[in-house]
PDB file of N, CA and C in Angstrom:
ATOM      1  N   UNK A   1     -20.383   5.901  -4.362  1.00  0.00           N
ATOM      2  CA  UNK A   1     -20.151   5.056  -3.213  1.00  0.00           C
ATOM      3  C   UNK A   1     -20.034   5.915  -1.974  1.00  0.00           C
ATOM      4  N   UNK A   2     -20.455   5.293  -0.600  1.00  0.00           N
ATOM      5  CA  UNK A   2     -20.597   6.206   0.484  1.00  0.00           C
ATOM      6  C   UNK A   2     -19.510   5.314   1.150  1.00  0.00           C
ATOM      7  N   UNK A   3     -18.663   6.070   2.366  1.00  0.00           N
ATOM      8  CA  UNK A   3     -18.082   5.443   3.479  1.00  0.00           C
ATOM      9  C   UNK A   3     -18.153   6.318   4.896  1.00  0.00           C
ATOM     10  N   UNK A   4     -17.349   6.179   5.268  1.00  0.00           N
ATOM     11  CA  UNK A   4     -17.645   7.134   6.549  1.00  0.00           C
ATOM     12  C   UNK A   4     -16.114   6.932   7.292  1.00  0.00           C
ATOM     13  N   UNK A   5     -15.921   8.274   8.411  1.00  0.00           N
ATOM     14  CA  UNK A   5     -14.725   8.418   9.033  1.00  0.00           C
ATOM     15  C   UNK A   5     -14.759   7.663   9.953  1.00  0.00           C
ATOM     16  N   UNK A   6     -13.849   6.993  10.916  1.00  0.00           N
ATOM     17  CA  UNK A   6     -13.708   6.219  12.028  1.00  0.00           C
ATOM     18  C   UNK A   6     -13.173   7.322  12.921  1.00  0.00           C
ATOM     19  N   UNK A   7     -13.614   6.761  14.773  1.00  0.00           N
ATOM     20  CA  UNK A   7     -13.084   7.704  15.428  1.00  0.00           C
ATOM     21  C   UNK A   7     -11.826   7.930  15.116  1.00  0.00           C
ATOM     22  N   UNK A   8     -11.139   7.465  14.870  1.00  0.00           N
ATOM     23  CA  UNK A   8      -9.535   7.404  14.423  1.00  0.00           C
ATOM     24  C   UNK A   8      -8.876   8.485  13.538  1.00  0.00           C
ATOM     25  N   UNK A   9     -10.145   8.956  12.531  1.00  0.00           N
ATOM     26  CA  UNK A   9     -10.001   9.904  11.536  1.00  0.00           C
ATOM     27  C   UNK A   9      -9.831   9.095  10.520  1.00  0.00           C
ATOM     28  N   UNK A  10     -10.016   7.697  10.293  1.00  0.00           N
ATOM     29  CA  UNK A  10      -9.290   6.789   9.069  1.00  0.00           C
ATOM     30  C   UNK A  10     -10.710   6.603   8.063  1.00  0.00           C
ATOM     31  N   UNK A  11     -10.746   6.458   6.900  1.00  0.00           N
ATOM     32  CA  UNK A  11     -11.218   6.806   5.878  1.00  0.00           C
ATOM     33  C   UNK A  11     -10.969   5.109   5.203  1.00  0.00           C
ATOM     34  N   UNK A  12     -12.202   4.205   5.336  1.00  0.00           N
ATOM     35  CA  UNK A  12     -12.373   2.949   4.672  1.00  0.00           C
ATOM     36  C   UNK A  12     -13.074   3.071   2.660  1.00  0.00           C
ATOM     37  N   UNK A  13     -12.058   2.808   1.698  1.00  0.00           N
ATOM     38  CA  UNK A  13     -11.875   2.849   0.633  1.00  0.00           C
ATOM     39  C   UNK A  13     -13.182   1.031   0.467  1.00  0.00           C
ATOM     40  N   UNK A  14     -13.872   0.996  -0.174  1.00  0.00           N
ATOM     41  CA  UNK A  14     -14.889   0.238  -0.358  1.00  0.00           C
ATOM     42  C   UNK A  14     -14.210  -0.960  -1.456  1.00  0.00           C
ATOM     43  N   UNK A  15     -14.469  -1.989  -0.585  1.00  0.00           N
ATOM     44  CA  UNK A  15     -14.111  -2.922  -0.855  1.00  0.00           C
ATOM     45  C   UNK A  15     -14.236  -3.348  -2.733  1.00  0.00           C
ATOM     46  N   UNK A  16     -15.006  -2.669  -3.537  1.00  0.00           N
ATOM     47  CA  UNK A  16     -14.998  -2.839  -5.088  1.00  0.00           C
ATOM     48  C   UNK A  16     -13.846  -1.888  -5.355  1.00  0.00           C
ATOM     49  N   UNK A  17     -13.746  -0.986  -5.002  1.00  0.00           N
ATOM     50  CA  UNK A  17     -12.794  -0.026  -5.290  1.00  0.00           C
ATOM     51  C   UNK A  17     -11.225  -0.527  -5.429  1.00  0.00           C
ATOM     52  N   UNK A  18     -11.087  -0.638  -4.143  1.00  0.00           N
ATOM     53  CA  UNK A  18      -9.926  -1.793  -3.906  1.00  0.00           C
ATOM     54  C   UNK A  18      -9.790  -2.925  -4.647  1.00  0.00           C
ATOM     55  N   UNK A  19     -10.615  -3.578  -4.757  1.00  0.00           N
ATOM     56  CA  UNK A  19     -10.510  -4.642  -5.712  1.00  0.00           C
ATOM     57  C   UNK A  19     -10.181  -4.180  -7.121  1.00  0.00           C
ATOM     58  N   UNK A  20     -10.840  -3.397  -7.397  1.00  0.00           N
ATOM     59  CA  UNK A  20     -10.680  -2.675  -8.949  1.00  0.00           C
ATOM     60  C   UNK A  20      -9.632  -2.205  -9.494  1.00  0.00           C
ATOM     61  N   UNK A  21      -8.702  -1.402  -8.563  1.00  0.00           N
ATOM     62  CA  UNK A  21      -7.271  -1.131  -8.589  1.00  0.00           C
ATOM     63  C   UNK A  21      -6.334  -1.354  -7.763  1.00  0.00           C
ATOM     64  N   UNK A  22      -6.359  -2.798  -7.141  1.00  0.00           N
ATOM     65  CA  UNK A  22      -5.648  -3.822  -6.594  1.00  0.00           C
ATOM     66  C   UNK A  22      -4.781  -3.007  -5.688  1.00  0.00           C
ATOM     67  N   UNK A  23      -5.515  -2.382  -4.781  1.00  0.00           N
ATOM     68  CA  UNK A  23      -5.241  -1.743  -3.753  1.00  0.00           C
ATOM     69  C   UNK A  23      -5.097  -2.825  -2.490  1.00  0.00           C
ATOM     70  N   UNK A  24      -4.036  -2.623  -1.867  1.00  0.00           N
ATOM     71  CA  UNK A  24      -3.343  -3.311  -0.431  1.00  0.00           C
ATOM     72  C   UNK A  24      -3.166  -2.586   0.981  1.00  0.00           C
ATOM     73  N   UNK A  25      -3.401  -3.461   1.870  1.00  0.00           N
ATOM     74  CA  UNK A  25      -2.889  -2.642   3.317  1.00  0.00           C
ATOM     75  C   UNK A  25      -1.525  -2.147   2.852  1.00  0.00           C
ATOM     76  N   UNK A  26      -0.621  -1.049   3.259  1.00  0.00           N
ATOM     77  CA  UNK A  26       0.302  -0.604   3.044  1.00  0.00           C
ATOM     78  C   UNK A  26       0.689  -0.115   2.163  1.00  0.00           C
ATOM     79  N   UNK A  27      -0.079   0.183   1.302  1.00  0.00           N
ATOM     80  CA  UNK A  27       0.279   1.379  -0.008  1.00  0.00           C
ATOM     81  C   UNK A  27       0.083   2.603   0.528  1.00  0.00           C
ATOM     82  N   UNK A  28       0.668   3.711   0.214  1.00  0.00           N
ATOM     83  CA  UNK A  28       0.388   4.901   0.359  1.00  0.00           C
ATOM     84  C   UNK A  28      -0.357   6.222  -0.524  1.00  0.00           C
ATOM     85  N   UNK A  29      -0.967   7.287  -0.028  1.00  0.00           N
ATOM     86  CA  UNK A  29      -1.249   7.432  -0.457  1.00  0.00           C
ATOM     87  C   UNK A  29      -1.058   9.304  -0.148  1.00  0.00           C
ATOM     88  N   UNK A  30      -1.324  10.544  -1.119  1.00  0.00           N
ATOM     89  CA  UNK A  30      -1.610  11.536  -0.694  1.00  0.00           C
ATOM     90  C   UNK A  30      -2.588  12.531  -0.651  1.00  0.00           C
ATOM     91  N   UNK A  31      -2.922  13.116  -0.083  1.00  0.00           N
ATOM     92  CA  UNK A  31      -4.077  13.938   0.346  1.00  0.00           C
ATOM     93  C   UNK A  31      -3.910  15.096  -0.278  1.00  0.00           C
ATOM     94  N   UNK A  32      -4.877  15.843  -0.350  1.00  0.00           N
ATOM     95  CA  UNK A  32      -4.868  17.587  -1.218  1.00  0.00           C
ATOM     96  C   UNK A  32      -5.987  17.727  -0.693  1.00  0.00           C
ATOM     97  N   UNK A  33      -6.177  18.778  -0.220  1.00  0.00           N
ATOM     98  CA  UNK A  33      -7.731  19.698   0.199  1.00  0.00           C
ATOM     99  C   UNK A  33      -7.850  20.532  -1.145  1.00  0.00           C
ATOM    100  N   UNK A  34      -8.455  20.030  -1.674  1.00  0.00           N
ATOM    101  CA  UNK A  34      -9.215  20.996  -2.686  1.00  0.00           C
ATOM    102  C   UNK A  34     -10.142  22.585  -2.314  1.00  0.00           C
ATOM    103  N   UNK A  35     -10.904  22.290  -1.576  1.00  0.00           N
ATOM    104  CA  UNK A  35     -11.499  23.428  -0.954  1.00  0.00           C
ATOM    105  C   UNK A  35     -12.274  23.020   0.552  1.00  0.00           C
ATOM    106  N   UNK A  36     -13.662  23.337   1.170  1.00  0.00           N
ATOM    107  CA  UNK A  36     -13.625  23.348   2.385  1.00  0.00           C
ATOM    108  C   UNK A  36     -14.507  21.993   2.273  1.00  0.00           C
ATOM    109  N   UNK A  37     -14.252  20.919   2.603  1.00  0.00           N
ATOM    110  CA  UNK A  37     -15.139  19.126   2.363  1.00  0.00           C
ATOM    111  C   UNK A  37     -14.938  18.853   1.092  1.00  0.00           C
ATOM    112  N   UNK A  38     -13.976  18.945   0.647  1.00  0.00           N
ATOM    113  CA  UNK A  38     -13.628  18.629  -0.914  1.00  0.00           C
ATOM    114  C   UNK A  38     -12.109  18.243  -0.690  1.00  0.00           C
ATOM    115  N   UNK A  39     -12.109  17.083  -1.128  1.00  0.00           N
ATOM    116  CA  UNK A  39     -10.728  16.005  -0.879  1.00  0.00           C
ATOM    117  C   UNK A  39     -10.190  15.603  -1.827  1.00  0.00           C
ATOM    118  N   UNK A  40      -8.832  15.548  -3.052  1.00  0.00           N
ATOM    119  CA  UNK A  40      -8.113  14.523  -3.336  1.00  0.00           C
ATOM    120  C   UNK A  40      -7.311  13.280  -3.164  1.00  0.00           C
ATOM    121  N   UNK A  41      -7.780  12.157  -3.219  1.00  0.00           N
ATOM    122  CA  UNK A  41      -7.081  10.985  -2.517  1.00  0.00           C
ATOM    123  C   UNK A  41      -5.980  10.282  -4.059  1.00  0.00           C
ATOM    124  N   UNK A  42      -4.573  10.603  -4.212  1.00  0.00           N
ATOM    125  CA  UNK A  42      -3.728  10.101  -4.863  1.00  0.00           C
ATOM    126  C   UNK A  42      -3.237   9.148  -4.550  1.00  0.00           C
ATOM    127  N   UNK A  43      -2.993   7.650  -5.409  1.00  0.00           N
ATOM    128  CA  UNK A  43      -1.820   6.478  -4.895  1.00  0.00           C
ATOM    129  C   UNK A  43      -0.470   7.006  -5.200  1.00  0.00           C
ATOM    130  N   UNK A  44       0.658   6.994  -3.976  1.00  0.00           N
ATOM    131  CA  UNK A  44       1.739   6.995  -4.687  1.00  0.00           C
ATOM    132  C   UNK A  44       2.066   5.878  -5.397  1.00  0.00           C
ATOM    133  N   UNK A  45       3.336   6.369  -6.367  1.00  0.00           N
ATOM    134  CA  UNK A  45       4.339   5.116  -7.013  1.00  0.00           C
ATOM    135  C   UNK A  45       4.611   4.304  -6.391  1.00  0.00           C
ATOM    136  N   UNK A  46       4.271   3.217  -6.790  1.00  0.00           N
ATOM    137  CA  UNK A  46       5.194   1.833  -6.212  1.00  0.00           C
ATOM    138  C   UNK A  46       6.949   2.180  -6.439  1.00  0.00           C
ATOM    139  N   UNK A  47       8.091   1.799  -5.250  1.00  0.00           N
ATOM    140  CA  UNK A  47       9.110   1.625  -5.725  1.00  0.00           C
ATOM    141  C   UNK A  47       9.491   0.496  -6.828  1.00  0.00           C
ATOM    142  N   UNK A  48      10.450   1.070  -7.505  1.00  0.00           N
ATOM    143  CA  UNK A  48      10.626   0.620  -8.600  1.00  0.00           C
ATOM    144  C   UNK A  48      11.233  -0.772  -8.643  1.00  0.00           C
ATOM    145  N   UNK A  49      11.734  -1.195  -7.201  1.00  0.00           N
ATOM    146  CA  UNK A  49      12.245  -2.631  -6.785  1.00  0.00           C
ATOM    147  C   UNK A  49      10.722  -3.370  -6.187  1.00  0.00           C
ATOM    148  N   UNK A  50       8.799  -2.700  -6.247  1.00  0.00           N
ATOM    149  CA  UNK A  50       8.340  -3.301  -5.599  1.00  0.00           C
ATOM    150  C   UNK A  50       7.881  -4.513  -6.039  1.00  0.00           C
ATOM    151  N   UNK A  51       8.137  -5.959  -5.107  1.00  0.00           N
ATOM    152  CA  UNK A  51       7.638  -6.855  -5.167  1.00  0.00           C
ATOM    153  C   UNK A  51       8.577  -7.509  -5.843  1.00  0.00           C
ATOM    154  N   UNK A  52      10.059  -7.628  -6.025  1.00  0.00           N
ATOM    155  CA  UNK A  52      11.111  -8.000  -6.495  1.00  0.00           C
ATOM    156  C   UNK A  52      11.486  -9.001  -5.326  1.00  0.00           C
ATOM    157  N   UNK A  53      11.207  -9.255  -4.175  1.00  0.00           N
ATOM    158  CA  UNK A  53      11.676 -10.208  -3.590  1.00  0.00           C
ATOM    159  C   UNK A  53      10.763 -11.486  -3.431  1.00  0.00           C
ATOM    160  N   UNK A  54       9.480 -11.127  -3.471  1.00  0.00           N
ATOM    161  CA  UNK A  54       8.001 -11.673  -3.950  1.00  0.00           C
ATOM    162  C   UNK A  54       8.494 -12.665  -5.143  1.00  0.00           C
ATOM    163  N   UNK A  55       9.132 -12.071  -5.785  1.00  0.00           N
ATOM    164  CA  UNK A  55       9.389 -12.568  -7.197  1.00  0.00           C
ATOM    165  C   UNK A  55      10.572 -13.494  -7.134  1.00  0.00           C
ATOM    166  N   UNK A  56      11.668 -13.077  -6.610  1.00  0.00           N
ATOM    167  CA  UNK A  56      12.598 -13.596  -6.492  1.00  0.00           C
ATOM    168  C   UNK A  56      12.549 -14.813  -5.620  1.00  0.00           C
ATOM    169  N   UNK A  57      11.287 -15.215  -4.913  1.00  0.00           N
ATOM    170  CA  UNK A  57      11.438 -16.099  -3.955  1.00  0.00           C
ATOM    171  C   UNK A  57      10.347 -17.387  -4.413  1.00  0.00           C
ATOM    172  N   UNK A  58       9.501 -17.167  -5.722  1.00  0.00           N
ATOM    173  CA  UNK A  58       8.401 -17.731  -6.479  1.00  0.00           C
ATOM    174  C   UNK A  58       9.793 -18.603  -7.252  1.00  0.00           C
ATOM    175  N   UNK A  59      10.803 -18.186  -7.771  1.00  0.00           N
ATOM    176  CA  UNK A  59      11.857 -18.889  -8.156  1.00  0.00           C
ATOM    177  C   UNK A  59      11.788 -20.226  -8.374  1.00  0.00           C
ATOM    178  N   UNK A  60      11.537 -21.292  -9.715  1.00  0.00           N
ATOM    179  CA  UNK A  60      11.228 -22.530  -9.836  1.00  0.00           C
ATOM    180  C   UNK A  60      12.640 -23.074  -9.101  1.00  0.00           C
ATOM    181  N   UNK A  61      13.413 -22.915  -8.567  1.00  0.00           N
ATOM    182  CA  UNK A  61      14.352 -23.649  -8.725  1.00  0.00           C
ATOM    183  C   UNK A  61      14.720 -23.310  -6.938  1.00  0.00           C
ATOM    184  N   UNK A  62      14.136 -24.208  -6.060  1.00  0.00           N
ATOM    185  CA  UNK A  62      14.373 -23.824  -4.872  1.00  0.00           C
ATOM    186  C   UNK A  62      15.824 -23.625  -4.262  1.00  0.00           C
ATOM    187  N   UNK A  63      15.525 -22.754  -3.269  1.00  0.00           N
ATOM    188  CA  UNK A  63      16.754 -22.500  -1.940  1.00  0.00           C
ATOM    189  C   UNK A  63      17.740 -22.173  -2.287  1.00  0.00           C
ATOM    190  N   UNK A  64      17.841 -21.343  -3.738  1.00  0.00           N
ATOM    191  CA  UNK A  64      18.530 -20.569  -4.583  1.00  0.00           C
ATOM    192  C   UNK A  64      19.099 -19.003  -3.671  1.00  0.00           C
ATOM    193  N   UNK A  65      17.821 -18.487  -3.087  1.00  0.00           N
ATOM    194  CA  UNK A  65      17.729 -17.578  -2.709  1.00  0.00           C
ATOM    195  C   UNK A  65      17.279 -17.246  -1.344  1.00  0.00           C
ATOM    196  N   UNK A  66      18.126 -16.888  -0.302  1.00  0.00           N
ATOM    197  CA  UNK A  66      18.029 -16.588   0.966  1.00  0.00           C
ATOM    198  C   UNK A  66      17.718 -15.140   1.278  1.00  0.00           C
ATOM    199  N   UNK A  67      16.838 -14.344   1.412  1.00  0.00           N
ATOM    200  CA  UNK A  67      16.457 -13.043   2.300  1.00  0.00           C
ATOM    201  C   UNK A  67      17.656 -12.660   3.145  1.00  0.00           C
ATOM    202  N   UNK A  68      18.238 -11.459   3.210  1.00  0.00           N
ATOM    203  CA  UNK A  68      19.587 -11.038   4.108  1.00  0.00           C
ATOM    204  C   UNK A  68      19.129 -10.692   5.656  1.00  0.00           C
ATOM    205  N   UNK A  69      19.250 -11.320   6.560  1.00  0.00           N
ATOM    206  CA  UNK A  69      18.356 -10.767   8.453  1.00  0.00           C
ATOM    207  C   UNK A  69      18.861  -9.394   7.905  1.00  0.00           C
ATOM    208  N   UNK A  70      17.472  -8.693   8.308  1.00  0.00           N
ATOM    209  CA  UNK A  70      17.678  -7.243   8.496  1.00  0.00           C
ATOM    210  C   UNK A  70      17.074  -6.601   9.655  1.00  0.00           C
ATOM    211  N   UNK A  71      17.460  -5.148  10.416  1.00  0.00           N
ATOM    212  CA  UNK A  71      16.538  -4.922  11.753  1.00  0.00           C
ATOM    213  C   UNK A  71      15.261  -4.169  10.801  1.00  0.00           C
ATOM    214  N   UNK A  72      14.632  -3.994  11.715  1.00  0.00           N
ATOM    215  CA  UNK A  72      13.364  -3.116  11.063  1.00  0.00           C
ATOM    216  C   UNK A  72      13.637  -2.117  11.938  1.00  0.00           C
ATOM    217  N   UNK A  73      12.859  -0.667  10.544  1.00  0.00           N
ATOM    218  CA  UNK A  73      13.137   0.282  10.570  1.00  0.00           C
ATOM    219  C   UNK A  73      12.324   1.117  11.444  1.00  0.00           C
ATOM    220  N   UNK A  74      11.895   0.735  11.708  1.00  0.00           N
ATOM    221  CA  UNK A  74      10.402   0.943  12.677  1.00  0.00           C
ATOM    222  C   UNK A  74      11.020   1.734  14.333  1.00  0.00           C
ATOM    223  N   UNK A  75      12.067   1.392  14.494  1.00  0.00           N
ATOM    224  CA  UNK A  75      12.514   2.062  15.687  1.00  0.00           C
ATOM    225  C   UNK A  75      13.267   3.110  15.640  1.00  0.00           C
ATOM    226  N   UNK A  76      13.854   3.530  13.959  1.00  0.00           N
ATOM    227  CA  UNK A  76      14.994   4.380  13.629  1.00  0.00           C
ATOM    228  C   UNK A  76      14.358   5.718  13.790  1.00  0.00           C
TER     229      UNK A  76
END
């Protein structure tokens, strides 16, 4: 499969790929330079709570469960 860099430097993962290992905006991931144009692209671990509130909120038994207001971390 071919893709290509964006001015950005961002690196588009092909849409079968993604599909194949249910890859999402916001997963992470890490990089390794192998040698000089030679790249490793690793997924990290999901946390071990991920998608526990996803879950917790699918709950047959409504309005059981309220989300706590939290700030986002985004400014810290």
């Amino acid at each position: 499969m071919e893709t290509t860099i964006s001015s950005k430097g961002q690196v588009v993962l092909p849409s079968e790929l993604r599909k194949r290992d249910k890859l999402r905006a916001g997963q992470r991931f890490d990089v390794e330079r192998v040698e000089a144009g030679e790249y490793l692209l690793k997924r990290k671990a999901a946390p071990v709570n991920d998608g526990l509130v996803d879950w917790l909120l699918a709950c047959p038994e409504k309005d059981w469960f309220e989300p706590l207001p939290s700030e986002s971390t985004d400014t810290l």
